[in-house]
N, C-alpha and C. Protein backbone atom coordinates (compact mmCIF):
# COMPACT_ATOMS: atom_id res chain seq x y z
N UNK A 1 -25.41 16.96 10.80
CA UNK A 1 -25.05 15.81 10.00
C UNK A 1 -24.95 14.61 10.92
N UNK A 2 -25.78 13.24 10.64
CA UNK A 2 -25.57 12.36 11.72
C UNK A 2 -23.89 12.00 11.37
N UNK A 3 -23.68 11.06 11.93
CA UNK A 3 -22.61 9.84 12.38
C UNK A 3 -21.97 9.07 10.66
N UNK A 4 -22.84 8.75 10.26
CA UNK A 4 -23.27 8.09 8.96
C UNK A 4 -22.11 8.42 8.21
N UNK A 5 -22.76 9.79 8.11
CA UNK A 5 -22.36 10.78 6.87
C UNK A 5 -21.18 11.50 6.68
N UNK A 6 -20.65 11.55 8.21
CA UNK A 6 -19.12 11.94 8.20
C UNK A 6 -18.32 10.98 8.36
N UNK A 7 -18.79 9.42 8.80
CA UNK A 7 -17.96 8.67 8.39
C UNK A 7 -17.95 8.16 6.85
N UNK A 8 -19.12 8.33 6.35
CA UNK A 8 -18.92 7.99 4.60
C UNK A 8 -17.95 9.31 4.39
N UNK A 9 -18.17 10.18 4.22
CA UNK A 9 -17.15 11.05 3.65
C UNK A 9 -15.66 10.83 3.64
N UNK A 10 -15.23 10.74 4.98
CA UNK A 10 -14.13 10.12 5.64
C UNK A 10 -13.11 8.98 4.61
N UNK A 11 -14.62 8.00 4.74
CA UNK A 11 -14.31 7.01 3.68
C UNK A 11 -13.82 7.09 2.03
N UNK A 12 -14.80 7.81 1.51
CA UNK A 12 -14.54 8.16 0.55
C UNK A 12 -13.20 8.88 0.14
N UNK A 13 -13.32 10.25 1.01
CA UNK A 13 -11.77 10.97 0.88
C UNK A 13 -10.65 10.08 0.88
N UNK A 14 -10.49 8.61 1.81
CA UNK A 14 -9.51 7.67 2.17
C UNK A 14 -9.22 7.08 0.87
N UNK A 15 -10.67 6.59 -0.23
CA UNK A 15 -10.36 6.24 -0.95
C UNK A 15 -10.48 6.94 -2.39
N UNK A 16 -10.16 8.08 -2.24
CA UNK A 16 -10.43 8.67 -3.92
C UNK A 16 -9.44 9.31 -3.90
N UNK A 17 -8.46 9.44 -3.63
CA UNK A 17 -6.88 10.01 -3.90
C UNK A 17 -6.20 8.68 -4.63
N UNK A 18 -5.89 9.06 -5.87
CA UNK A 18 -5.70 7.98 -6.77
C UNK A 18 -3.98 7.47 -7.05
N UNK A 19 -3.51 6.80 -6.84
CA UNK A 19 -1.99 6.09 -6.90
C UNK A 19 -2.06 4.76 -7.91
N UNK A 20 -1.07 4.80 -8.41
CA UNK A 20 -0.79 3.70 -9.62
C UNK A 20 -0.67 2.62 -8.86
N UNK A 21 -0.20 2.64 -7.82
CA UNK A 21 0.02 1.51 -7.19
C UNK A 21 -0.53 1.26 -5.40
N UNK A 22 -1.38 2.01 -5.49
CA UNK A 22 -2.06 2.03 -4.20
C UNK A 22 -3.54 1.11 -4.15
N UNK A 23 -3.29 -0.02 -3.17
CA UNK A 23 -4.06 -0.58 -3.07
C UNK A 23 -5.53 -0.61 -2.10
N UNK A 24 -6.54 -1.60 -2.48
CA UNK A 24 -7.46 -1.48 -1.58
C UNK A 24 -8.20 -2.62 -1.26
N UNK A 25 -8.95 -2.82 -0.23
CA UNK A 25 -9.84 -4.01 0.47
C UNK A 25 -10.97 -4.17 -0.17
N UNK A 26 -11.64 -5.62 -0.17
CA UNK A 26 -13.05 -5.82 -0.52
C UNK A 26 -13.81 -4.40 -0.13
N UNK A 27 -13.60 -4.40 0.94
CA UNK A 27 -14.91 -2.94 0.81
C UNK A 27 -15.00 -1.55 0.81
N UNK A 28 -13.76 -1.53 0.01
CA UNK A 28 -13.62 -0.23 -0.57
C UNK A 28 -13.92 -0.84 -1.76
N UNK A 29 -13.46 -1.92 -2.55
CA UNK A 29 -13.61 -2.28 -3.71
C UNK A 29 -15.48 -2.02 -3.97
N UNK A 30 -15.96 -2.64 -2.86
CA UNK A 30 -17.64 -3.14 -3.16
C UNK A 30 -17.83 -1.88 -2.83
N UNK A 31 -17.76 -0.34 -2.03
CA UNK A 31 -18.12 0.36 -2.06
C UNK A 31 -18.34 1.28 -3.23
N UNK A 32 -16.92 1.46 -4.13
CA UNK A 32 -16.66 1.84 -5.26
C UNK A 32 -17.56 1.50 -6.15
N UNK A 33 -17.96 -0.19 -6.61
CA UNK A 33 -18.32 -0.55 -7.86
C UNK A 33 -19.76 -0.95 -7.10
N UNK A 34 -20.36 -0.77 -5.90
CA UNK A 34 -21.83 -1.02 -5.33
C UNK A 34 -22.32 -2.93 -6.01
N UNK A 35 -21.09 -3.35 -6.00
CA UNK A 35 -21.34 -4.56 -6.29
C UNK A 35 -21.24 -5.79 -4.91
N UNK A 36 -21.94 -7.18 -4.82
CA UNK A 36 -21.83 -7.55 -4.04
C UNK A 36 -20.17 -8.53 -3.49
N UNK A 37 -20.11 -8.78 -2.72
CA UNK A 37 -19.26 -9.71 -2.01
C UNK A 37 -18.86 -11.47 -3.47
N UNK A 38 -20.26 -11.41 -3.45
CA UNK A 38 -20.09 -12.89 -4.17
C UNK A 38 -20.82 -12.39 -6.03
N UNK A 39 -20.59 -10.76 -6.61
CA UNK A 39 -20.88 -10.74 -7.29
C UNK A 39 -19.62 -10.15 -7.94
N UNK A 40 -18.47 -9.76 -7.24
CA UNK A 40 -17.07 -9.41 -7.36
C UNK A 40 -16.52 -10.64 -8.12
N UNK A 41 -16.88 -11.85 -6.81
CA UNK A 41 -16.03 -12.91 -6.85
C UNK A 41 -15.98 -13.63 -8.43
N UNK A 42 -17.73 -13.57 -8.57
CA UNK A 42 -18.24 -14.54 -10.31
C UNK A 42 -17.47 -14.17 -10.65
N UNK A 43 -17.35 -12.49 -11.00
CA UNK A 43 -16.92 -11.59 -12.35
C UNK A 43 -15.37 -12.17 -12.43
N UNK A 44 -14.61 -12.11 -11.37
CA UNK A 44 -13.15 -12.69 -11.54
C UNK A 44 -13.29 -13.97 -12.12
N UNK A 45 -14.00 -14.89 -11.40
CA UNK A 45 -13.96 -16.27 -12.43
C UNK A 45 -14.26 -15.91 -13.59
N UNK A 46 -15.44 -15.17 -14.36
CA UNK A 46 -15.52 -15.37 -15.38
C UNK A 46 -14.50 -14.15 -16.25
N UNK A 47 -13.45 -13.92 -15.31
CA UNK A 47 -12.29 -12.76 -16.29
C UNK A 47 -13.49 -11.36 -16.92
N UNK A 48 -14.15 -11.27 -15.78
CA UNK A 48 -14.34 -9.94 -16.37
C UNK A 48 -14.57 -8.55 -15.39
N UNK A 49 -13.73 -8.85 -14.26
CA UNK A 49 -13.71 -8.13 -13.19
C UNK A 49 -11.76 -8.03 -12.53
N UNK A 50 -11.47 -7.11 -12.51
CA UNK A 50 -9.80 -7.54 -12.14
C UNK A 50 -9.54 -8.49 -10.94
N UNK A 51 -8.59 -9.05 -11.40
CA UNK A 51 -8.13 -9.96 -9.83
C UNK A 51 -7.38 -9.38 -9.26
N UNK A 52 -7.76 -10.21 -7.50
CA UNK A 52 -6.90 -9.20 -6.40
C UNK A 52 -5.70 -9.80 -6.34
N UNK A 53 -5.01 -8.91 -5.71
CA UNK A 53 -3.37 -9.90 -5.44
C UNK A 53 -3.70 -10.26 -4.36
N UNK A 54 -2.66 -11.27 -3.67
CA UNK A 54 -2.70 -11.72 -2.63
C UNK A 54 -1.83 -10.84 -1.45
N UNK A 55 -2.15 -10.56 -0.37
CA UNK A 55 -0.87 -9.30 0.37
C UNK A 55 -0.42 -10.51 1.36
N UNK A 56 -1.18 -11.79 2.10
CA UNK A 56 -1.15 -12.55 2.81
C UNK A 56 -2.07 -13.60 3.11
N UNK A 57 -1.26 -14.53 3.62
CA UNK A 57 -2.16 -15.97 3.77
C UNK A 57 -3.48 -15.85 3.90
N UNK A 58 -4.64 -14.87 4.67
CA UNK A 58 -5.61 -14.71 4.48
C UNK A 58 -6.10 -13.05 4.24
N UNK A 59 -5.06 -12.63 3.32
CA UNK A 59 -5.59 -11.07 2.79
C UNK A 59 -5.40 -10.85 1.21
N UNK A 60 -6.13 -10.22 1.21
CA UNK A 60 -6.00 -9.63 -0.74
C UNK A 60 -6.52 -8.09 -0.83
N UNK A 61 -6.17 -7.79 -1.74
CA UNK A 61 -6.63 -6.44 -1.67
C UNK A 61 -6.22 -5.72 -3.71
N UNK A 62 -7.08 -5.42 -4.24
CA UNK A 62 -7.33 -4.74 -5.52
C UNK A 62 -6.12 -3.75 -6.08
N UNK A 63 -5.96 -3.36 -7.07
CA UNK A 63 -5.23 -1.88 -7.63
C UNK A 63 -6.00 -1.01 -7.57
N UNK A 64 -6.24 0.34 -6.92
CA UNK A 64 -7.20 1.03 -7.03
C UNK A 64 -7.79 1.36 -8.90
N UNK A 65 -6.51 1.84 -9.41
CA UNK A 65 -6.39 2.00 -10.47
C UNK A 65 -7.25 1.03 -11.61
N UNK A 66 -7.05 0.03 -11.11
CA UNK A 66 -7.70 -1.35 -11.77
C UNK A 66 -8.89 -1.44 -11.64
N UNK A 67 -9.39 -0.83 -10.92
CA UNK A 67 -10.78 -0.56 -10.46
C UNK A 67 -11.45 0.40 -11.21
N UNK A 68 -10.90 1.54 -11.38
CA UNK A 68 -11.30 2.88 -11.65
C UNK A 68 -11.24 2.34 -12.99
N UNK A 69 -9.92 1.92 -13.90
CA UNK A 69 -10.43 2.04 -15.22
C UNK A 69 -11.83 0.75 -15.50
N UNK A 70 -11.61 -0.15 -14.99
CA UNK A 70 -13.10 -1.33 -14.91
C UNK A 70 -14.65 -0.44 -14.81
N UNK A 71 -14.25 0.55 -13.86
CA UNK A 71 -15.40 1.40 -14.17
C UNK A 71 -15.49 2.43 -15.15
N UNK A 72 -14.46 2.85 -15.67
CA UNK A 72 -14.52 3.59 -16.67
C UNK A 72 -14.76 3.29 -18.30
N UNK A 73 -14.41 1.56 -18.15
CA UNK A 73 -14.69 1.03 -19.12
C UNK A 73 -16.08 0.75 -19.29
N UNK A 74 -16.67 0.39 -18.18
CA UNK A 74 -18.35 0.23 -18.37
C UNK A 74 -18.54 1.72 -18.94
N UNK A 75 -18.14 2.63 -18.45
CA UNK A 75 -18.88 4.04 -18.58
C UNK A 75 -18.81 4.12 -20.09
N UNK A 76 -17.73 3.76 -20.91
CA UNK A 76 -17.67 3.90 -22.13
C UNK A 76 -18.12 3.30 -23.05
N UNK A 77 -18.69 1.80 -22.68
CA UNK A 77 -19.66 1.13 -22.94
C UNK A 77 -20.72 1.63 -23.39
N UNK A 78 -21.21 2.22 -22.28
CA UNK A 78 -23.02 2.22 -21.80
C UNK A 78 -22.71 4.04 -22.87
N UNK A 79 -22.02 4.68 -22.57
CA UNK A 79 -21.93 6.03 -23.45
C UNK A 79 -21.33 6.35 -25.34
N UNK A 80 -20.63 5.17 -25.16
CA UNK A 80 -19.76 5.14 -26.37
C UNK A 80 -18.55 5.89 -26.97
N UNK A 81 -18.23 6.21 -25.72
CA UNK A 81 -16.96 7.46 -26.06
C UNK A 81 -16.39 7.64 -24.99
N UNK A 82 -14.67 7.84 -25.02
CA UNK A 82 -13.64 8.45 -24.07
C UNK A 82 -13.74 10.01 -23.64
N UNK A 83 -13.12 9.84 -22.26
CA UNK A 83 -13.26 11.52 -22.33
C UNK A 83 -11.90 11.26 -22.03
């Protein structure tokens, strides 16, 4: 297995243990939803992407949770049904 691949895993495991109140960074966020940097940002202006809180003067960081259901809501969209 190269280098790559055990650090994606790594990553992933870091971020898929799920907490109500456990937060996360732009790029776990953009990893999660494979969306861009400045295609995150639109969706918040136009209220249809969650906003981050602020943690500090130059940091922010997502609800994981807030994330997961944003994607779960597309999923139910595009499928038409809850599981």
């Amino acid at each position: 297995m190269n280098k790559n691949s055990d650090s994606d895993s790594v990553f992933v495991k870091q971020i898929v243990s799920p907490s109500s109140n456990k937060v996360i960074k732009l790029k776990e966020v953009k990893y999660l939803t494979t969306l861009s940097t400045a295609s995150i940002y639109r969706q918040i202006k136009n209220n249809s992407f969650p906003k981050q809180i602020k943690l500090g003067e130059r940091s922010s960081a997502w609800f994981y949770e807030e994330i997961i259901q944003w994607l779960e809501e597309k999923r139910i969209k595009r499928d038409g049904v809850s599981q």
